[in-house]
C-alpha atoms as a PDB file:
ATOM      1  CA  UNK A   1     -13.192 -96.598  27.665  1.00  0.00           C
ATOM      2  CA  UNK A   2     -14.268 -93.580  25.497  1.00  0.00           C
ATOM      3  CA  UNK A   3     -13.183 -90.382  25.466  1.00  0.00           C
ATOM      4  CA  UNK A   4     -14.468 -86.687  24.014  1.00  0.00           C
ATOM      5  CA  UNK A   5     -12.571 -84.594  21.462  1.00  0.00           C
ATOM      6  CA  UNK A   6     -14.244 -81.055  21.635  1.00  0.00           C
ATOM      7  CA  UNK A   7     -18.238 -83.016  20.214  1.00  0.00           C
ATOM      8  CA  UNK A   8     -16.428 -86.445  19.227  1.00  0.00           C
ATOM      9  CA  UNK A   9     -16.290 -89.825  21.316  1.00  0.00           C
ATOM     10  CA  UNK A  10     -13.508 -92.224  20.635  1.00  0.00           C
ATOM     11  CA  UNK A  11     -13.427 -95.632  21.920  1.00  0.00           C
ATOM     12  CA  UNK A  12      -9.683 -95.452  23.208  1.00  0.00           C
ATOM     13  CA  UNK A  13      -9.019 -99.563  23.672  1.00  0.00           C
ATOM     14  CA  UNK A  14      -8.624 -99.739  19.742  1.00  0.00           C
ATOM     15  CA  UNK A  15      -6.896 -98.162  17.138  1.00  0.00           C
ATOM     16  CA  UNK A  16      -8.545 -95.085  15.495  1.00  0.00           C
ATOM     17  CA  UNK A  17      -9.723 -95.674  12.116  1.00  0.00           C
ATOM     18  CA  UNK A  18      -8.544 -93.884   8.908  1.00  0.00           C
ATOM     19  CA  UNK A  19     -11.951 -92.113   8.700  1.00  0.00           C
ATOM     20  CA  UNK A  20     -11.725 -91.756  12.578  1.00  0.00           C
ATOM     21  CA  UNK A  21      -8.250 -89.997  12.023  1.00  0.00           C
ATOM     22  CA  UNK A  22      -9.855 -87.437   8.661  1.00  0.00           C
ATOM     23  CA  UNK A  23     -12.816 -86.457  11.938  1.00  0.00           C
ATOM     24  CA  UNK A  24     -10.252 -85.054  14.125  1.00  0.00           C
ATOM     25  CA  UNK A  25      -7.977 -83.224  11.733  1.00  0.00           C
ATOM     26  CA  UNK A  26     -10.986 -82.101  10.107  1.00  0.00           C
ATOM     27  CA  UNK A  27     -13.138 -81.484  13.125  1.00  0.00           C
ATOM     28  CA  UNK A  28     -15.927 -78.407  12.958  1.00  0.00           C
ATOM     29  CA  UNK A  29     -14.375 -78.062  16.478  1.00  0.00           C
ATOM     30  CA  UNK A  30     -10.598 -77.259  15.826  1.00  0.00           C
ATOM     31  CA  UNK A  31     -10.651 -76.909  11.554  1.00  0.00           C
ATOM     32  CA  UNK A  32     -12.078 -73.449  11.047  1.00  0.00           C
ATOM     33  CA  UNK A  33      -8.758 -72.305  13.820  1.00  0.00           C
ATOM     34  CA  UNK A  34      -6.221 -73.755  11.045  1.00  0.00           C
ATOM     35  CA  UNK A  35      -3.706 -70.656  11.172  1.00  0.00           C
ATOM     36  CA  UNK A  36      -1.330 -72.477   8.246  1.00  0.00           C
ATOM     37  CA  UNK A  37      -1.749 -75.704   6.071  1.00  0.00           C
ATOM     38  CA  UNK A  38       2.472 -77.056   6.058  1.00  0.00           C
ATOM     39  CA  UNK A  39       3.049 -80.508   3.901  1.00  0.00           C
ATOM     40  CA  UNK A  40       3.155 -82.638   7.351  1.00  0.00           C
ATOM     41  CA  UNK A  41       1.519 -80.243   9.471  1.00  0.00           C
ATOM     42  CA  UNK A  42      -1.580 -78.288  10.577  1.00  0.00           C
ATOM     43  CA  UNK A  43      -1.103 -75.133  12.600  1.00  0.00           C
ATOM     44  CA  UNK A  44      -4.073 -74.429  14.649  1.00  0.00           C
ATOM     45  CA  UNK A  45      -4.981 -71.832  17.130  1.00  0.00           C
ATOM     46  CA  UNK A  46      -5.281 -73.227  20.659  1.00  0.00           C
ATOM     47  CA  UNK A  47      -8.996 -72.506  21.563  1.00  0.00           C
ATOM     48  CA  UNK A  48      -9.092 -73.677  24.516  1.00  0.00           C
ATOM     49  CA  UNK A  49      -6.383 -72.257  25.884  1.00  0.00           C
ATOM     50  CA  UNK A  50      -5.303 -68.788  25.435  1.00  0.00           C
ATOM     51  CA  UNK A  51      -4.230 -67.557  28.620  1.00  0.00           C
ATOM     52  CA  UNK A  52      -1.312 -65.848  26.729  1.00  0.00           C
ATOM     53  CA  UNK A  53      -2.351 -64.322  22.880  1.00  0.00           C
ATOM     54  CA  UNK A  54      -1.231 -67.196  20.046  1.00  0.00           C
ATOM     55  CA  UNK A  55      -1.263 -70.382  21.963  1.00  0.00           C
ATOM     56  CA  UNK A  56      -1.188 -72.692  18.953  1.00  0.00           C
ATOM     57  CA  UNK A  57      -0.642 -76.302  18.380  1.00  0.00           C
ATOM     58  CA  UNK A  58       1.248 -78.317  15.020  1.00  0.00           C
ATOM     59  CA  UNK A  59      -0.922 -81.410  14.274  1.00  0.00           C
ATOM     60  CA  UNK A  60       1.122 -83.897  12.344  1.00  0.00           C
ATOM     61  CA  UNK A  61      -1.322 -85.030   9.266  1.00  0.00           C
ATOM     62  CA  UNK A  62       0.363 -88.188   9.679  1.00  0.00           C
ATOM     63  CA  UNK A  63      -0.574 -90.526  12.386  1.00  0.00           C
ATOM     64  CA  UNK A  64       1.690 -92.064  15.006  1.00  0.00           C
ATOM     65  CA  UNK A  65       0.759 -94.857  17.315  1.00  0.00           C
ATOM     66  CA  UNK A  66       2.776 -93.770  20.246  1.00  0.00           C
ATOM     67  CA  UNK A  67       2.916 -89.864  19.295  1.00  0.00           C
ATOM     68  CA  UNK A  68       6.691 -90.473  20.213  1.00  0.00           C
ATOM     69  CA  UNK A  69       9.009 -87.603  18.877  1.00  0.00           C
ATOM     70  CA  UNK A  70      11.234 -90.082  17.794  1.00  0.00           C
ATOM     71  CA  UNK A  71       8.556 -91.734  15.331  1.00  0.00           C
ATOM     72  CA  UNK A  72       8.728 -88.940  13.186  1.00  0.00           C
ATOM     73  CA  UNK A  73      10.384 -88.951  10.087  1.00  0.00           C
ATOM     74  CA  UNK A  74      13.442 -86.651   9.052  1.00  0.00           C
ATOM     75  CA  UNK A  75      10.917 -84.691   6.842  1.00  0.00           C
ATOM     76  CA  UNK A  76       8.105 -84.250   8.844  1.00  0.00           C
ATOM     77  CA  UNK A  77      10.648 -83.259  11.806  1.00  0.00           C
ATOM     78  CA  UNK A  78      13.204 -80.802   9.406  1.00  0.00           C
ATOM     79  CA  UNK A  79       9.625 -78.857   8.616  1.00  0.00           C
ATOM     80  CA  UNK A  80       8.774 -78.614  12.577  1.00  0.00           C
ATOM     81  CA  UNK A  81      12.156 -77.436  13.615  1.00  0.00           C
ATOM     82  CA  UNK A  82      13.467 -75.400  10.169  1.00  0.00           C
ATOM     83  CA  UNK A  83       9.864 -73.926   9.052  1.00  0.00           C
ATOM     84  CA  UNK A  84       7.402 -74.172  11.196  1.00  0.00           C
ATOM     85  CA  UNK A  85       8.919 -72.951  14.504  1.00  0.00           C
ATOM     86  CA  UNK A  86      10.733 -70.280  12.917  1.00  0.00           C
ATOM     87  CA  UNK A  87       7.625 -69.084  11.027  1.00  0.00           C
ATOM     88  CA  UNK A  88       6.015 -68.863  14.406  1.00  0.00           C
ATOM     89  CA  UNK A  89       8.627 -67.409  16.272  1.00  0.00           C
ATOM     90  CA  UNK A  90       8.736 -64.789  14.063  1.00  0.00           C
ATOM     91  CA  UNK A  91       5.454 -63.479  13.841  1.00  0.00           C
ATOM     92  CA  UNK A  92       5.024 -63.959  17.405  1.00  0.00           C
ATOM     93  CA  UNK A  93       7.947 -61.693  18.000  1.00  0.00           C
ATOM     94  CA  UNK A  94       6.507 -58.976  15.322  1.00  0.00           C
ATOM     95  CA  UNK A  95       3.573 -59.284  17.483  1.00  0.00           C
ATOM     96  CA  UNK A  96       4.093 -59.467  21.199  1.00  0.00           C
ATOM     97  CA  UNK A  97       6.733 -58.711  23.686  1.00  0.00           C
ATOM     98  CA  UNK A  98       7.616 -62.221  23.320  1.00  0.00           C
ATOM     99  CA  UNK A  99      10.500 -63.080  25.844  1.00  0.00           C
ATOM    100  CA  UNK A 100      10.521 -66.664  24.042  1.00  0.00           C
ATOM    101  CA  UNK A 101       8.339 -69.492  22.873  1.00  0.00           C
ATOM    102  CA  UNK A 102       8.137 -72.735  24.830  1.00  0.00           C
ATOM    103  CA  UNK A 103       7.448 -75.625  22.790  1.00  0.00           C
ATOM    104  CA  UNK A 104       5.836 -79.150  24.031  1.00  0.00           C
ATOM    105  CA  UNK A 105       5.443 -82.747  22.685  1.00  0.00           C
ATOM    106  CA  UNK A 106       3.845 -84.416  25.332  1.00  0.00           C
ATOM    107  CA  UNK A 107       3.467 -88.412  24.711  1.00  0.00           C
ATOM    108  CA  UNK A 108       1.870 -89.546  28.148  1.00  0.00           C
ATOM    109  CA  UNK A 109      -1.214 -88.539  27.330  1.00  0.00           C
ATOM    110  CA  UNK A 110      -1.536 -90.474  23.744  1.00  0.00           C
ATOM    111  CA  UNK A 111      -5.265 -92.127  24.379  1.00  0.00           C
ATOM    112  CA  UNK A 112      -6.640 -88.635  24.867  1.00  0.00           C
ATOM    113  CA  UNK A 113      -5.417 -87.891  21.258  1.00  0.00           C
ATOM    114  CA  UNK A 114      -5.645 -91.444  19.686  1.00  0.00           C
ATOM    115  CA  UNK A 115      -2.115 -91.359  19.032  1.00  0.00           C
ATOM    116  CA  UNK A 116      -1.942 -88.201  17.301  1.00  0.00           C
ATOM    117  CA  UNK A 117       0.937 -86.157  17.030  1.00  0.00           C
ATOM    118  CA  UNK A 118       1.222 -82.914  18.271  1.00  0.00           C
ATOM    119  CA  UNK A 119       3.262 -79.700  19.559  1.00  0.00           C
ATOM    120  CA  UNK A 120       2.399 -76.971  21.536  1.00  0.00           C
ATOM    121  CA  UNK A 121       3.293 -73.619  21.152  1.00  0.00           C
ATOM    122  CA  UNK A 122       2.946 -71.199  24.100  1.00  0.00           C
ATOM    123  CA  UNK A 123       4.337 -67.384  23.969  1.00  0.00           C
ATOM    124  CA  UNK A 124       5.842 -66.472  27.021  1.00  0.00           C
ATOM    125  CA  UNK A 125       5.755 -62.494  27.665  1.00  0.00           C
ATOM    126  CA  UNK A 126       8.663 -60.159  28.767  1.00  0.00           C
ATOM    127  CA  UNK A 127       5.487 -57.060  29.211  1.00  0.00           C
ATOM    128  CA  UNK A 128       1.939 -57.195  29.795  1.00  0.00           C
ATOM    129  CA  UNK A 129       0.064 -56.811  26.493  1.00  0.00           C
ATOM    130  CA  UNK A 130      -3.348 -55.060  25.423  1.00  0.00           C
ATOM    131  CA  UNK A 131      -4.966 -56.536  22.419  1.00  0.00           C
ATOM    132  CA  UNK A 132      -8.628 -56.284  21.416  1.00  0.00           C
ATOM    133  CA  UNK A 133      -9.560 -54.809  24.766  1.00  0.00           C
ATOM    134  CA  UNK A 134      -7.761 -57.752  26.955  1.00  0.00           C
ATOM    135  CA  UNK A 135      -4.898 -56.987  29.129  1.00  0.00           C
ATOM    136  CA  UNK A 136      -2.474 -60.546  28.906  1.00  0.00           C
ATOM    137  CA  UNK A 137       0.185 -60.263  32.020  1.00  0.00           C
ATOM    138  CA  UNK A 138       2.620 -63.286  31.590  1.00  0.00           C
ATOM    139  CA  UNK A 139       2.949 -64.025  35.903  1.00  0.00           C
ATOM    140  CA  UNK A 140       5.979 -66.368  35.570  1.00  0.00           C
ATOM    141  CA  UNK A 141       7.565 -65.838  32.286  1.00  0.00           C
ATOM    142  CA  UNK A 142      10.206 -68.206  33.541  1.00  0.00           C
ATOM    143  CA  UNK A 143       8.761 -71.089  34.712  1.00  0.00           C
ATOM    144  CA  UNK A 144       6.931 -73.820  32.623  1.00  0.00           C
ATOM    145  CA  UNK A 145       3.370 -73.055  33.632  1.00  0.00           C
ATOM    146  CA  UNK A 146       1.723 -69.790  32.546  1.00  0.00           C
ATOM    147  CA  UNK A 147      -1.407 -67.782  33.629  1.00  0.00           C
ATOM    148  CA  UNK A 148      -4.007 -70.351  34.877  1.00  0.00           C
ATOM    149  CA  UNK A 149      -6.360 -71.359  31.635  1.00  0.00           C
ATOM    150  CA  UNK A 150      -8.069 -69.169  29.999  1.00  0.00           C
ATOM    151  CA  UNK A 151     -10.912 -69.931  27.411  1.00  0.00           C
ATOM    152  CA  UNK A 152     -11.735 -67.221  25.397  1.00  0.00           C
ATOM    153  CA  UNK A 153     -15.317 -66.924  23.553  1.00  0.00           C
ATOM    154  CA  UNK A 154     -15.683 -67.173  19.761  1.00  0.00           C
ATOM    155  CA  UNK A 155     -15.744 -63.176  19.683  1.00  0.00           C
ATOM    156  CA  UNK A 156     -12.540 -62.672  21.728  1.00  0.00           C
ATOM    157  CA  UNK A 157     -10.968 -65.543  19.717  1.00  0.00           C
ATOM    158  CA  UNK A 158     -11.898 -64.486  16.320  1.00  0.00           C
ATOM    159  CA  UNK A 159      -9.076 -61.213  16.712  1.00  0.00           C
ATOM    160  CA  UNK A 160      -6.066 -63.066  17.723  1.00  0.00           C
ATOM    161  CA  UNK A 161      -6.909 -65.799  14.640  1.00  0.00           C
ATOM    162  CA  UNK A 162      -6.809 -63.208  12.447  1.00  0.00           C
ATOM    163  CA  UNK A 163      -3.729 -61.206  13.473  1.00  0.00           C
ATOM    164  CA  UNK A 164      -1.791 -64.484  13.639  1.00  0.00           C
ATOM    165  CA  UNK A 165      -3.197 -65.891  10.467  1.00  0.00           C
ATOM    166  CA  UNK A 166      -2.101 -62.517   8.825  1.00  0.00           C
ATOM    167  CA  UNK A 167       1.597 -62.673   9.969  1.00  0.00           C
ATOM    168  CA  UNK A 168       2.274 -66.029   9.102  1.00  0.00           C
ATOM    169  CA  UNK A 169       0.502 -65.981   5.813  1.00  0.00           C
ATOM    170  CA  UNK A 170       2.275 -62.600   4.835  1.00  0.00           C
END
């Protein structure tokens, strides 16, 4: 069985190789969206989904056969909880009406991802928002599920990387 990640194939009945591991966090696709290097972690703007402004996702740099929460180590996990979710909290509250952030580790889906760690991050709005000409309207800011997806093009995408980037980087 293979499997595509953004212009890679994987064969997902074996383990991913070291090198195999270095493609996808260093991927053309998802690399040039990397928002904040962390010591265990890659913050990366979602670009395939940004049906609310900052989706982002923490790749762990590490990898982890069953991408279990519970596999990670006290360090990788104290920079997740005490840095990294702050740090993005924060800028997405200087930012956006942000009524809270909903964070994610899924570990069904593990093949998809050859085992590789990561969180999501999803802003979820208490007011509709204009940036950069787009109107974001948050349709069930209390429920799980958000706006249905939205991909953005390069151009749209290219504005909310920057703000972001700027506020965490400040």
């Amino acid at each position: 069985m293979k499997a595509r990640m953004g212009h890679m194939e994987h064969d997902l009945s074996r383990r991913a190789t070291p090198e195999e591991l270095e493609d996808i966090l260093r991927s053309p696709v998802y690399a040039p969206w990397t928002l904040k290097e962390y010591e265990h972690w890659s913050l990366r703007l979602n670009i395939t989904k940004q049906e609310l402004p900052g989706r982002s996702t923490a790749w762990l740099k590490r990898h982890v056969d069953q991408m279990s929460l519970a596999e990670l180590t006290k360090e990788e996990l104290h920079e997740l909880v005490y840095t990294i979710i702050p740090e993005f909290t924060d800028a997405m509250r200087s930012w956006l009406p942000l009524r809270t952030l909903n964070v994610e580790w899924l570990g069904n889906e593990t093949k998809h991802h050859r085992g590789h760690g990561h969180m999501h991050f999803t802003p979820r709005l208490d007011a509709p928002l204009t940036f950069n000409g787009r109107e974001y309207v948050d349709l069930t800011p209390t429920t799980r599920k958000s706006n249905p997806r939205l991909t953005l093009s390069e151009e749209e995408l290219r504005p909310i990387f920057e703000h972001l980037k700027g506020l965490l980087n400040n």
